[in-house]
Protein backbone atom coordinates (compact mmCIF):
# COMPACT_ATOMS: atom_id res chain seq x y z
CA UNK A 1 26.89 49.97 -32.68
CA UNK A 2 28.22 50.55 -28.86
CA UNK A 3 23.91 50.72 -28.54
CA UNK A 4 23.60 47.47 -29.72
CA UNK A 5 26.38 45.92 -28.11
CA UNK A 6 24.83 46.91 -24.91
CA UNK A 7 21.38 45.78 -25.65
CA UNK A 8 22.90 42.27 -26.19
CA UNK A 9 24.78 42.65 -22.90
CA UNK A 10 21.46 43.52 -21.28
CA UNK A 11 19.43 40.52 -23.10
CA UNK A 12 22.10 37.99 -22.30
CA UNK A 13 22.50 39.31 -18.65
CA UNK A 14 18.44 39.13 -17.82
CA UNK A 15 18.49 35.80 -19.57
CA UNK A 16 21.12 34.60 -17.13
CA UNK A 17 19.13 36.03 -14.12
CA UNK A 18 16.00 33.93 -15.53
CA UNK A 19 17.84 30.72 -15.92
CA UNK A 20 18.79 31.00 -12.18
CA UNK A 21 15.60 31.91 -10.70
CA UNK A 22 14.20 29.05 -12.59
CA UNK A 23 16.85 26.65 -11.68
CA UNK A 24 15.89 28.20 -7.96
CA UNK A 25 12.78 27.36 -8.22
CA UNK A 26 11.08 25.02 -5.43
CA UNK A 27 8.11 23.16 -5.10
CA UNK A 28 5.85 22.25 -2.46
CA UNK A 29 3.63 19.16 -3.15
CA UNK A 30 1.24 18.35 -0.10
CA UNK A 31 1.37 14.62 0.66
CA UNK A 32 -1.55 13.20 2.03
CA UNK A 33 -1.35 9.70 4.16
CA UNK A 34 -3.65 7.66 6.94
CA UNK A 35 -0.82 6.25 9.01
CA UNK A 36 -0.21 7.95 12.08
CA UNK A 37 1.91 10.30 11.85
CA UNK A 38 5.51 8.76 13.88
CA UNK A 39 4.63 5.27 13.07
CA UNK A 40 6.51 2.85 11.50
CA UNK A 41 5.17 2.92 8.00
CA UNK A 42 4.91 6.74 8.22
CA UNK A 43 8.65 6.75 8.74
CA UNK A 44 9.01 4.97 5.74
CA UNK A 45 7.17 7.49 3.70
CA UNK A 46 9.25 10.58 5.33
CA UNK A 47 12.27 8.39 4.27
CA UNK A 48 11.51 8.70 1.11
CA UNK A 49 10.30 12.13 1.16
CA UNK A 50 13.62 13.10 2.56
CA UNK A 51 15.35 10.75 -0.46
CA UNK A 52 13.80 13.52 -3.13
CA UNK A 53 14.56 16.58 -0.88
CA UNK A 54 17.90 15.22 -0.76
CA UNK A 55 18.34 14.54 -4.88
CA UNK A 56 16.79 17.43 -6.02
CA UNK A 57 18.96 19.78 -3.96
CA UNK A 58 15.40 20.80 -1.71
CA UNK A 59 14.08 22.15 -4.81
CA UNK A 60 11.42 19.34 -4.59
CA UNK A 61 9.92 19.55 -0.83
CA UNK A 62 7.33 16.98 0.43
CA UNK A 63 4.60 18.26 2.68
CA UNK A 64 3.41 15.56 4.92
CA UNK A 65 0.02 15.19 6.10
CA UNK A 66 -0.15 11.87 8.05
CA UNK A 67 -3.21 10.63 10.04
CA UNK A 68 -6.30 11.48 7.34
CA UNK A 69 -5.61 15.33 8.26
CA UNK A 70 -5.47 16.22 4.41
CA UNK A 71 -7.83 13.73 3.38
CA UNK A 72 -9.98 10.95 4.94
CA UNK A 73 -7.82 7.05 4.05
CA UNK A 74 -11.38 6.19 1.93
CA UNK A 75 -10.96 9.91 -0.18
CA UNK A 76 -7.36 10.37 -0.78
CA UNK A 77 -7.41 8.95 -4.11
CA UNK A 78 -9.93 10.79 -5.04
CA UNK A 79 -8.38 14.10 -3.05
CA UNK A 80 -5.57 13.42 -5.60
CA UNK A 81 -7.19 13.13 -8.79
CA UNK A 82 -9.08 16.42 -7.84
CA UNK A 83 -5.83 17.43 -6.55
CA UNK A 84 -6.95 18.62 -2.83
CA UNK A 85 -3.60 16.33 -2.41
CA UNK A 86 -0.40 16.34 -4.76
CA UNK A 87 0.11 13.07 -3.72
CA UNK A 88 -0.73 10.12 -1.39
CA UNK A 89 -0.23 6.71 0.17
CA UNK A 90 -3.44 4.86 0.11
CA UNK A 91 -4.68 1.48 0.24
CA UNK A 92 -7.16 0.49 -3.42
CA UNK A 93 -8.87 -1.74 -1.45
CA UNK A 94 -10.57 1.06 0.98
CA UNK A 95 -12.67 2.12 -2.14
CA UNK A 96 -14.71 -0.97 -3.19
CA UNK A 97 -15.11 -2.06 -6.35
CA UNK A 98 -12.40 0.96 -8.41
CA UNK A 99 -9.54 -1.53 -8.79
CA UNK A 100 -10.84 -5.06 -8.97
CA UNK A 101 -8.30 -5.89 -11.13
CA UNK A 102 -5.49 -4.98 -9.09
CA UNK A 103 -6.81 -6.66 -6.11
CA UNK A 104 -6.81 -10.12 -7.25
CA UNK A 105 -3.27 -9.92 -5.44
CA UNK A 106 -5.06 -9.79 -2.50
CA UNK A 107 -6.69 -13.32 -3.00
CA UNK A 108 -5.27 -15.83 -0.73
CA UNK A 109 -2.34 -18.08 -2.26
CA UNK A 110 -0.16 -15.04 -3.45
CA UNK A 111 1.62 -13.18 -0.77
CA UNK A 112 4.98 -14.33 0.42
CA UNK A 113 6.04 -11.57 2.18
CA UNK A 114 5.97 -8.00 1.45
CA UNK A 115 9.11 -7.47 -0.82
CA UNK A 116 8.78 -9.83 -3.49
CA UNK A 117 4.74 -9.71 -3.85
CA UNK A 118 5.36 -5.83 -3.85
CA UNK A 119 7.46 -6.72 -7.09
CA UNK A 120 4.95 -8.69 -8.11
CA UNK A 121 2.17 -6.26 -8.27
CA UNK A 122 4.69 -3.69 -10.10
CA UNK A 123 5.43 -5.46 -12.92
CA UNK A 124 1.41 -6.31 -12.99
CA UNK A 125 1.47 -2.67 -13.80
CA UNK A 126 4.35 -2.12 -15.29
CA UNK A 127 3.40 -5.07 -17.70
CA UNK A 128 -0.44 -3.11 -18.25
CA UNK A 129 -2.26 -5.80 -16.55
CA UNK A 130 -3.64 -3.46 -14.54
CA UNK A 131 -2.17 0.16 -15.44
CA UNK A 132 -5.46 0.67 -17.08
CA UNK A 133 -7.29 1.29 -13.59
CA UNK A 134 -5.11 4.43 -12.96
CA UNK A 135 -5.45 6.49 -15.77
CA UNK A 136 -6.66 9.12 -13.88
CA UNK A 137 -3.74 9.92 -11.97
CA UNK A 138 0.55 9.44 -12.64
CA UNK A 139 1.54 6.28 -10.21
CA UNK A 140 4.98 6.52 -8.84
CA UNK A 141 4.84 2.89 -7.44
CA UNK A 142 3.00 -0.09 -5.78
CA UNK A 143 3.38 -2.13 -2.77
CA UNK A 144 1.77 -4.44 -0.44
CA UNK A 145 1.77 -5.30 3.21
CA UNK A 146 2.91 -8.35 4.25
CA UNK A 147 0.85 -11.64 5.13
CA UNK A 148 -2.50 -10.66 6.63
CA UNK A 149 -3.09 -13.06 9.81
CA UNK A 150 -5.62 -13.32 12.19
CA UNK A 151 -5.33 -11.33 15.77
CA UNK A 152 -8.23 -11.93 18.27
CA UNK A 153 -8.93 -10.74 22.05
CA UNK A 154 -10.29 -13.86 24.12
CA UNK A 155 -10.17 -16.80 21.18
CA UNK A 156 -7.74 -18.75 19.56
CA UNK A 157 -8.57 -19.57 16.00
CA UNK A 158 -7.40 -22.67 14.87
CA UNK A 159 -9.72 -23.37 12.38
CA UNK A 160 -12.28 -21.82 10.23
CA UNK A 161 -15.27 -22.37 12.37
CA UNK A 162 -13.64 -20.75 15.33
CA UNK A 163 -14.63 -17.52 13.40
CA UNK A 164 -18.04 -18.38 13.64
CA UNK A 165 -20.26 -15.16 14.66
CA UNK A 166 -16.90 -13.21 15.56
CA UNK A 167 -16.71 -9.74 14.87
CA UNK A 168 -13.57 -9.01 12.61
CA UNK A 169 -12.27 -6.19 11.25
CA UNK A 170 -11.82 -6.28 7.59
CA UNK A 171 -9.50 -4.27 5.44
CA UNK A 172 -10.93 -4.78 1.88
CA UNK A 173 -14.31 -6.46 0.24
CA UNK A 174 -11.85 -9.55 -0.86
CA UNK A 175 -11.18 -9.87 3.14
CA UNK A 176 -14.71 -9.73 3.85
CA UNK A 177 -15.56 -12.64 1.43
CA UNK A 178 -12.98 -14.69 2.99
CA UNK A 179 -14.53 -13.95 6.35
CA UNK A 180 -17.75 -14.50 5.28
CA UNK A 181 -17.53 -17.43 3.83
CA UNK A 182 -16.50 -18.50 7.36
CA UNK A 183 -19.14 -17.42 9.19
CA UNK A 184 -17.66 -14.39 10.81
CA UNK A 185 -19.12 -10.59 11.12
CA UNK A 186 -16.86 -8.56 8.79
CA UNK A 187 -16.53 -5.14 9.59
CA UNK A 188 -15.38 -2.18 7.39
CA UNK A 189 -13.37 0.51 9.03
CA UNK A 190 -10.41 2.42 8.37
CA UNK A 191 -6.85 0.94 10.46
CA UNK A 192 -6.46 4.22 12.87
CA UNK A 193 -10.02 3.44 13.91
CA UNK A 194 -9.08 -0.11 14.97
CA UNK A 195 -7.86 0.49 18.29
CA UNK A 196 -10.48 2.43 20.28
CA UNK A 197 -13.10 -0.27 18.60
CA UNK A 198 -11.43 -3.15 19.55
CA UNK A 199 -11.11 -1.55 23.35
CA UNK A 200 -14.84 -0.95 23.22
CA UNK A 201 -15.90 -4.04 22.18
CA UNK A 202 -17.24 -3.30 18.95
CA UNK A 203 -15.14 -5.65 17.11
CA UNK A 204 -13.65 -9.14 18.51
CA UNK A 205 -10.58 -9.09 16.19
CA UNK A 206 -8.63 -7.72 13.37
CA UNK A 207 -7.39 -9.21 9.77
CA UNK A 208 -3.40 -7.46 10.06
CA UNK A 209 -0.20 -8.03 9.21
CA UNK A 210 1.83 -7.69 11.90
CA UNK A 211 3.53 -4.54 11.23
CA UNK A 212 0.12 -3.10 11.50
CA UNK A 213 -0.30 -4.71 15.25
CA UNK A 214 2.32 -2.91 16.41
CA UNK A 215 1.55 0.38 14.20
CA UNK A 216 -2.13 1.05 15.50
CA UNK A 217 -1.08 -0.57 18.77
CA UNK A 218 -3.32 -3.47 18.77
CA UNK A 219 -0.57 -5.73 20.47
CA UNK A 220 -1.94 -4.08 23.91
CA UNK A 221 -5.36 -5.43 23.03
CA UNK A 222 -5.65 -8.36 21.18
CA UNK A 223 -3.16 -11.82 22.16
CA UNK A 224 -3.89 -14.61 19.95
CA UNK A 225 -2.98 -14.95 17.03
CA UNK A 226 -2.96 -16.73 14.02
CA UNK A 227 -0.51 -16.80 11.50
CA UNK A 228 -1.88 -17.64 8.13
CA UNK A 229 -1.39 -15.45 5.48
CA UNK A 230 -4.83 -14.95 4.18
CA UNK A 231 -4.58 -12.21 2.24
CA UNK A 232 -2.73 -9.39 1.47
CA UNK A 233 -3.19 -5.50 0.92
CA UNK A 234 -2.21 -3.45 -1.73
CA UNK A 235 -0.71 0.10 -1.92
CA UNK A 236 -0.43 2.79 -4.15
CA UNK A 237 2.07 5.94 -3.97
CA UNK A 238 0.64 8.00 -7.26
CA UNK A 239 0.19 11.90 -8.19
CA UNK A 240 -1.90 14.49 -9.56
CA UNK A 241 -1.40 14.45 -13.71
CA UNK A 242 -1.06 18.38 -13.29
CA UNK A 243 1.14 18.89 -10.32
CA UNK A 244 3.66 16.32 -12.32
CA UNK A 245 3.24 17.58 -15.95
CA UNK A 246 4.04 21.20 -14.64
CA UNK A 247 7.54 20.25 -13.13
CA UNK A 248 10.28 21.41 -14.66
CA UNK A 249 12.00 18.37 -16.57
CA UNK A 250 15.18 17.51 -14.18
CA UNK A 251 12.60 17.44 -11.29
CA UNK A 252 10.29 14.86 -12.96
CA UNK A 253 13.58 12.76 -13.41
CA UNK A 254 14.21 12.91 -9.54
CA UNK A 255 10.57 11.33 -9.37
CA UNK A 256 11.17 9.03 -11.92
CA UNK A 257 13.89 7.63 -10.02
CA UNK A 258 11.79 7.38 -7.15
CA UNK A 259 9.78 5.28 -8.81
CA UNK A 260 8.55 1.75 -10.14
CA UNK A 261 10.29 -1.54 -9.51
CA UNK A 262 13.10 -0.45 -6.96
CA UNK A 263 11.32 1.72 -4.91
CA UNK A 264 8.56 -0.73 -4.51
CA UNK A 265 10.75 -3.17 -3.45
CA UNK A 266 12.56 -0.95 -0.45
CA UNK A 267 8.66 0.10 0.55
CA UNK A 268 7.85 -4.08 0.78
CA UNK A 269 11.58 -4.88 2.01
CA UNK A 270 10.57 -2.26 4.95
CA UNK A 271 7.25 -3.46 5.65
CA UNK A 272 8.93 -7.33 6.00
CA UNK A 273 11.16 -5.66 8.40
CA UNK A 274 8.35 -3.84 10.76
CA UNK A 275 6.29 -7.33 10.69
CA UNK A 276 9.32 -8.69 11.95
CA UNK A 277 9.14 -6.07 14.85
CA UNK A 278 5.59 -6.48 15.41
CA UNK A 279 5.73 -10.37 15.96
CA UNK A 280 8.65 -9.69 18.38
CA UNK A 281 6.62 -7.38 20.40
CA UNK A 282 3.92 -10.08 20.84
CA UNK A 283 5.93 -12.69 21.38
CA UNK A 284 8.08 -10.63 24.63
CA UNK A 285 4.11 -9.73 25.82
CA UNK A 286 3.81 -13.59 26.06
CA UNK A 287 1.29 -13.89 23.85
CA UNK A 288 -0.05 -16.81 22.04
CA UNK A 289 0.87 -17.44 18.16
CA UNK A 290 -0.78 -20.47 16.34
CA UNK A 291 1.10 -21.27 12.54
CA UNK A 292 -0.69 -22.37 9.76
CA UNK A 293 1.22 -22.78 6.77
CA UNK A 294 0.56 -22.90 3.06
CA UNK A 295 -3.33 -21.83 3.64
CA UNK A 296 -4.23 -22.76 0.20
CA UNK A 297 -3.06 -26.63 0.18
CA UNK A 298 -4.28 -27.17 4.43
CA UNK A 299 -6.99 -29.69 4.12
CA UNK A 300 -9.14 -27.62 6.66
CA UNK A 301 -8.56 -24.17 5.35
CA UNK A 302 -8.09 -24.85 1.85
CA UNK A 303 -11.22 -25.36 0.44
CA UNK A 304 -12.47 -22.45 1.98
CA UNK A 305 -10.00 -20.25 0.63
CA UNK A 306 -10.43 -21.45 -2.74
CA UNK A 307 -13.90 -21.05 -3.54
CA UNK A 308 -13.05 -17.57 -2.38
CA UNK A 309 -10.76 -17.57 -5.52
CA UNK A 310 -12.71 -19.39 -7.39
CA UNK A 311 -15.92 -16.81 -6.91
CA UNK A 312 -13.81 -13.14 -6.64
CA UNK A 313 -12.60 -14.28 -10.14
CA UNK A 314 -16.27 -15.68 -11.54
CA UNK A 315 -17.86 -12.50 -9.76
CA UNK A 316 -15.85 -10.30 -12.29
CA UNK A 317 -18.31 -11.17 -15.27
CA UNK A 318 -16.90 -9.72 -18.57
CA UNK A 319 -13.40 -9.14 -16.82
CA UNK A 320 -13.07 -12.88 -15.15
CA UNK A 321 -10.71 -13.82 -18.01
CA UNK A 322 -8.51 -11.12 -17.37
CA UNK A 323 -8.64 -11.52 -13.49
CA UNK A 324 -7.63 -15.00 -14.11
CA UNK A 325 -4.78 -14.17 -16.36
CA UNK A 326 -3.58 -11.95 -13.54
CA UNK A 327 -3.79 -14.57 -10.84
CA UNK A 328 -1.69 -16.63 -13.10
CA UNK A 329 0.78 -14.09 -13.74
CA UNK A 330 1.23 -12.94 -10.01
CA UNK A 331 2.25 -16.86 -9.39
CA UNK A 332 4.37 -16.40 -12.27
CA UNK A 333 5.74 -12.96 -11.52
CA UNK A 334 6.16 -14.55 -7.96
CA UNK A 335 8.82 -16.61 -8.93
CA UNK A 336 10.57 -13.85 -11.38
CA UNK A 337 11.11 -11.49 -8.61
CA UNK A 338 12.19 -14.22 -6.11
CA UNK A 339 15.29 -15.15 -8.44
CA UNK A 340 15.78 -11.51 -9.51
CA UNK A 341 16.26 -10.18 -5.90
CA UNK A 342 18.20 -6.35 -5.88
CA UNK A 343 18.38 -5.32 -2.24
């Protein structure tokens, strides 16, 4: 009997020595980024980063790798579906033709500013409009950068054939159209490259918001600008399946809650904030800052803009219908999120 008792004693003593080392537990999950590494959107992302730490009583712990170090800005996705990254902070539209569906936010006509078309492309996913397109991995949220305008070294652009022959740099296949269709000379390269070819020469001008002018810099290189909100970009924080499904239940909650509508809101509200900083900068450098609003409805730029539209959307072949359907539900999500406003 006394034997017994103390086998019990034993049992229930190792089991309470388990239940703390698993409570103990940490985990490292390797985050893998393309901004550099103390800029303004990268500060963002350690914000957050430091948010989980915080909740999760540094049982969760982010490992940063800014700058392409853990994986190049066109591979990350991929790096985390393999899962050379845990997670990452990477931009659709730098691998052509994956998520067509989701960039039909990028089509000129949607963007606003960052917060509320960061909304809008949440509940596109949230709503399975486009959730289908990340099956492979677990998506924590979506964003987008704010209006993408039109910064140039020597020119002023006022109007479309101003573009004419000009070497741009273009974010995304949808930016390329729209330059394109306007004569210029898109070209494809990640943001950090931006600065050293714009110094060289290689290209005459970049397609940024301005948070990204400031970011990579481009503010010492390029002064004129034109503000017309041709596009925007969208984002994507997401994870390996495996490195969530092994997490211990109370730490997948702390992700949870660092995820969807919320926490894409903060990322856009933040992003409104640094374009805010980067038109300042420009602006004290005296530089020159043309305005054209409502791109869509000018009577110069707006037929160009929507054929662009018109053919992205066509150009989808068995999918147009649904590409459509999501145009019309970003206009209508547009609204939604306007009136239902939480920070």
């Amino acid at each position: 009997m006394n034997m017994n008792m103390k086998n019990k004693k034993i049992i229930l003593f190792l089991g309470c020595m388990w239940s703390t080392f698993a409570f103990s537990q940490t985990y490292t999950l390797r985050l893998a980024h393309f901004w550099p590494a103390n800029s303004s959107v990268g500060n963002v992302i350690q914000d957050w980063a430091n948010s989980i730490e915080s909740d999760s009583n540094k049982q969760l712990n982010i490992e940063i790798y800014p700058s392409q170090t853990l994986a190049k800005a066109a591979q990350s996705y991929t790096a985390t579906v393999s899962g050379i990254a845990d997670i990452t902070v990477t931009a659709q539209g730098y691998m052509a033709g994956r998520f067509p569906l989701t960039q039909v936010v990028e089509l000129p006509g949607l963007i606003t500013n960052a917060e509320n078309s960061s909304c809008v492309i949440q509940k596109l996913y949230d709503n399975k409009l486009i959730s289908a397109e990340y099956s492979d991995t677990h998506p924590l949220f979506l964003f987008v950068h704010g209006p993408g305008h039109i910064h140039t070294s020597d020119k002023q652009v006022s109007t479309p054939s101003d573009l004419e022959g000009m070497r741009i740099r273009r974010a995304t296949t949808v930016v390329a159209d729209l330059l394109s269709s306007m004569n210029a000379n898109p070209v494809g390269m990640p943001a950090p490259e931006t600065y050293q070819s714009a110094q060289r020469g290689v290209i005459q001008g970049v397609a940024f918001p301005w948070q990204a002018m400031k970011d990579f810099r481009l503010n010492e290189l390029l002064s004129h600008h034109t503000e017309i909100g041709l596009y925007t970009l969208s984002f994507i924080t997401t994870m390996n399946k495996s490195a969530y499904n092994k997490l211990p239940d109370d730490l997948k909650k702390i992700l949870d809650q660092h995820s969807g509508e919320y926490w894409s809101r903060v990322m856009g509200k933040a992003l409104d904030d640094l374009d805010a900083d980067g038109r300042k900068e420009a602006i004290e450098a005296g530089h020159t800052i043309e305005t054209i609003n409502n791109v869509n409805s000018d009577p110069v730029w707006g037929p160009i803009t929507k054929k662009v539209i018109a053919s992205y959307i066509e150009n989808m072949d068995s999918q147009s219908e649904k590409a459509e359907n999501i145009y019309n539900k970003a206009l209508e999500y547009s609204t939604l999120c306007e009136s239902n406003k939480v920070l």
